[in-house]
Protein backbone atom coordinates (compact mmCIF):
# COMPACT_ATOMS: atom_id res chain seq x y z
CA UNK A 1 94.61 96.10 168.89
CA UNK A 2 91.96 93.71 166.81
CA UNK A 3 91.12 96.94 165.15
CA UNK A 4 94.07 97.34 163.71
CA UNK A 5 94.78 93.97 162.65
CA UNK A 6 91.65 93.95 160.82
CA UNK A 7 92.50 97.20 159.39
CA UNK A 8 95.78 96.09 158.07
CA UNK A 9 94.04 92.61 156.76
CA UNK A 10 91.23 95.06 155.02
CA UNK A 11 94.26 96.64 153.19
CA UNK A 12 96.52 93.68 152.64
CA UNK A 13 92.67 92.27 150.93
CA UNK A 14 92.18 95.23 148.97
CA UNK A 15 95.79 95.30 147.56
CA UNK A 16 95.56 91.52 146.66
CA UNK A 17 92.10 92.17 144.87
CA UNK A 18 93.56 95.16 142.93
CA UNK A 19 96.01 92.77 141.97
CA UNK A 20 94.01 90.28 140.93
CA UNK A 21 91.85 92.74 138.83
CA UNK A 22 94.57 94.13 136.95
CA UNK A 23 96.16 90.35 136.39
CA UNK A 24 92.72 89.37 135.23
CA UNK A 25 92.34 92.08 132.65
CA UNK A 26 96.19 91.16 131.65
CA UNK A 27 95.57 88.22 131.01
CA UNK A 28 91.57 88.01 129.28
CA UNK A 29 93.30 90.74 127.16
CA UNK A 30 96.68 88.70 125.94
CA UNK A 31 95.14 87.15 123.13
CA UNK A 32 93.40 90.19 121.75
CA UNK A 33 94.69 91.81 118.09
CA UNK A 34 96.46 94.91 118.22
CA UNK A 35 96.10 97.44 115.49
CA UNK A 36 98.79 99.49 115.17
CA UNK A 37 97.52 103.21 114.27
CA UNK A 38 99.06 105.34 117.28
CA UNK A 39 102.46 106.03 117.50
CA UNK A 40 103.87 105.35 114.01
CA UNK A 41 107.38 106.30 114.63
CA UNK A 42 107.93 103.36 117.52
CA UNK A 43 106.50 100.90 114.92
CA UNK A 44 108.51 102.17 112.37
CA UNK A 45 111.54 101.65 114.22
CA UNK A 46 110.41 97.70 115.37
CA UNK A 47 110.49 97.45 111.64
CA UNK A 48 113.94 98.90 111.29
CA UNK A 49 114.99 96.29 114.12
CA UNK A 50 113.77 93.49 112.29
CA UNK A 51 115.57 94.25 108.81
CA UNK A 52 118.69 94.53 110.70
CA UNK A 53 118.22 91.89 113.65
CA UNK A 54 121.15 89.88 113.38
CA UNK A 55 119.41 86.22 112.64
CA UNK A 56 120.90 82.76 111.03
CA UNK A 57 119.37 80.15 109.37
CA UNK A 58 119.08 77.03 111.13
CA UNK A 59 122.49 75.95 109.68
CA UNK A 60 124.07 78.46 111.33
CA UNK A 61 124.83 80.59 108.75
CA UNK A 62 124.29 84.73 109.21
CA UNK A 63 120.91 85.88 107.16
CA UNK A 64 119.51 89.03 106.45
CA UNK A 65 115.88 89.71 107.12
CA UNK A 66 116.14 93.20 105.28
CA UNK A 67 115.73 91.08 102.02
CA UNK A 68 112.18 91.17 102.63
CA UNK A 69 111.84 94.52 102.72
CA UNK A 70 109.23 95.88 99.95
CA UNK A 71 107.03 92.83 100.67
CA UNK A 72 104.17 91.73 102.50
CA UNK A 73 105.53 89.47 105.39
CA UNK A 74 104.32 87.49 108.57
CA UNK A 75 106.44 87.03 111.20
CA UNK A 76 106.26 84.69 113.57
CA UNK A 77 108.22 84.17 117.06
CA UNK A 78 108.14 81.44 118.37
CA UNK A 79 110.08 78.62 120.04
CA UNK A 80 110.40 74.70 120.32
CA UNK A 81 109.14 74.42 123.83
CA UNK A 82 106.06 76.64 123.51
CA UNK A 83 103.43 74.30 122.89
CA UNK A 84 100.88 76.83 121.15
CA UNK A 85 103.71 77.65 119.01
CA UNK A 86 103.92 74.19 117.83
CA UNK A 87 100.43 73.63 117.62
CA UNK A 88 99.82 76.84 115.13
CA UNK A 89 102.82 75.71 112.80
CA UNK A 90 100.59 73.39 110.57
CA UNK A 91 97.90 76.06 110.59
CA UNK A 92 100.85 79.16 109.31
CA UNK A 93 102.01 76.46 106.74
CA UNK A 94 98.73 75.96 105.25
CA UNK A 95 98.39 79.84 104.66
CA UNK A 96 101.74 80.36 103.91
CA UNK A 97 101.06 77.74 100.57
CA UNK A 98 97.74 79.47 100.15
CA UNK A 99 99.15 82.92 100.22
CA UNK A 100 102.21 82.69 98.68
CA UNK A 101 100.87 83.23 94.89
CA UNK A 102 100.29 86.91 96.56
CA UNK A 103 104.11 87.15 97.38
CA UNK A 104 103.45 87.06 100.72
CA UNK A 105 105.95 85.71 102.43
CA UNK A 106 105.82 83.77 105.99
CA UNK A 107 108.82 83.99 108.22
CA UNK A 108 109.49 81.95 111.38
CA UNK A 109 112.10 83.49 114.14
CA UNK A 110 112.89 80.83 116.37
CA UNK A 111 113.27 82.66 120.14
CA UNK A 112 114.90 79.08 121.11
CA UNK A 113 118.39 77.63 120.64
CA UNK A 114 120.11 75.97 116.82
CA UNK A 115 120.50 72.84 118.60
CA UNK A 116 116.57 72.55 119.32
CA UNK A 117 115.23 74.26 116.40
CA UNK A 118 117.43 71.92 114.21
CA UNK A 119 115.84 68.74 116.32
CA UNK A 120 112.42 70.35 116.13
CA UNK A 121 112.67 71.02 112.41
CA UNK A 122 113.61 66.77 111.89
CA UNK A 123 110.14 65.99 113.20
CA UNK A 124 108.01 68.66 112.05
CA UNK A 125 107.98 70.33 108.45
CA UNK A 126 107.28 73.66 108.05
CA UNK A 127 106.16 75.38 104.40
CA UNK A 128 108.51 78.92 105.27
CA UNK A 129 111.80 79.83 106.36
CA UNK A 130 112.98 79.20 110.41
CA UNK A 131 115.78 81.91 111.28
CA UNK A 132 117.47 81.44 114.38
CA UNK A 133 117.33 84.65 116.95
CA UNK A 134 118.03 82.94 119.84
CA UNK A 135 116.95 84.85 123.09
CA UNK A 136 117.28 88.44 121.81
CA UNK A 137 114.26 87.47 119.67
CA UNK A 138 112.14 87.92 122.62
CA UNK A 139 113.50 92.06 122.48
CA UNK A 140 112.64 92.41 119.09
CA UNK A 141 108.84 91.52 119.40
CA UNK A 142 108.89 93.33 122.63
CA UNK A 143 109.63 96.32 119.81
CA UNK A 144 106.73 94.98 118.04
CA UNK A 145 104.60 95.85 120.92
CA UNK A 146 104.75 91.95 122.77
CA UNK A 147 105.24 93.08 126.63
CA UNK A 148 104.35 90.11 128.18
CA UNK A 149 107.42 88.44 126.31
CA UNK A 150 104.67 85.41 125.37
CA UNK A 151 105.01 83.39 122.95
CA UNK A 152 103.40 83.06 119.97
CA UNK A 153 103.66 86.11 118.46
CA UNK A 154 102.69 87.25 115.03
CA UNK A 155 103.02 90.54 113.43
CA UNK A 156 101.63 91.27 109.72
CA UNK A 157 103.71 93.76 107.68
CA UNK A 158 102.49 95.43 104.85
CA UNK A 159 104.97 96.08 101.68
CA UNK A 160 105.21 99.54 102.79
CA UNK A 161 106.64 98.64 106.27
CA UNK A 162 103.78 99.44 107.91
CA UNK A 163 102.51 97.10 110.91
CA UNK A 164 98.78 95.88 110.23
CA UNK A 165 98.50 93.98 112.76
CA UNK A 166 99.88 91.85 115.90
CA UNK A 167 98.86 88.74 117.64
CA UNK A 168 100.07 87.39 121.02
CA UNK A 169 98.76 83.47 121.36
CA UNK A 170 97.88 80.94 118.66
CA UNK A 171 96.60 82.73 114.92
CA UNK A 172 92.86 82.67 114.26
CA UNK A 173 93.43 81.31 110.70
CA UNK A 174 90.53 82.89 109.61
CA UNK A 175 91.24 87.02 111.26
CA UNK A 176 94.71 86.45 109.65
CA UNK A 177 93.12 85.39 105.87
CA UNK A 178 91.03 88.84 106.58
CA UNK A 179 94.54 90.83 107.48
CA UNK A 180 96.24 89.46 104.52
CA UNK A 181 93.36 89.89 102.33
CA UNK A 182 93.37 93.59 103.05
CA UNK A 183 97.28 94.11 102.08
């Protein structure tokens, strides 16, 4: 009878540390770029999704994102609870204004309510455009590759359509100068 209880708590202990191994690697690996150069025609269609995702500015009022199309464009989900988000603003500004001369453009898709990205928005000034996706931004970066559902998220998008690259957590200012110096 001990036998088997010690069997069964060998088990139970080797399930929980499988667990733990694959949570571990989830989670040292969240912040790691993703280049995009398998599977083309997914990544094609995330791009589709965003041209058409139905998004309004943070007065409400319906926008199109497919205006951007034939540019170079960041996007960036985020919301006005996510502290990293907020944190990385100031930082996306500052290339946005250093970038912009390049025509590329910096777009911010709030995965949050009007009501708080309007509130957020009085307190803290931001050098792009917010749009306004409510929750059903957090399917369109899942699209974009974003699993987890974590916020920030930044995709880079060549003026071709093409995905360069993908960031889940707070920008390294400096890797994202190197992506957009390579469009």
């Amino acid at each position: 009878m001990n036998t088997r209880r010690i069997l069964a708590g060998a088990v139970v202990a080797l399930a929980a540390a499988g667990g733990g191994v694959l949570a571990a690697s989830h989670w040292l690996n969240r912040d790691a770029d993703v280049a995009y150069a398998a599977q083309p025609d997914a990544h094609q269609d995330a791009v589709q999704q965003l041209w058409a995702a139905p998004v309004t500015s943070v007065d409400g009022k319906p926008q199109s994102l497919s205006l951007l199309k034939g540019h170079p464009v960041v996007v960036n989900f985020w919301a006005s609870w996510c502290g990293p988000c907020v944190e990385e603003m100031p930082a996306l500004s500052q290339i946005q204004r250093e970038y912009a001369k390049k025509g590329i453009q910096f777009v911010g898709l709030g995965v949050d309510s009007e009501k708080n990205i309007q509130a957020f928005l009085t307190k803290v000034k931001v050098a792009y455009p917010i749009y306004v996706t409510g929750f059903g931004g957090a399917d369109l970066a899942r699209a974009f590759g974003n699993n987890a559902g974590g916020l920030p998220f930044t995709v880079v998008i060549d003026a071709k359509g093409n995905i360069r690259s993908t960031k889940l957590g707070q920008i390294d200012p400096a890797a994202l100068k190197q992506t957009l110096d390579a469009l």
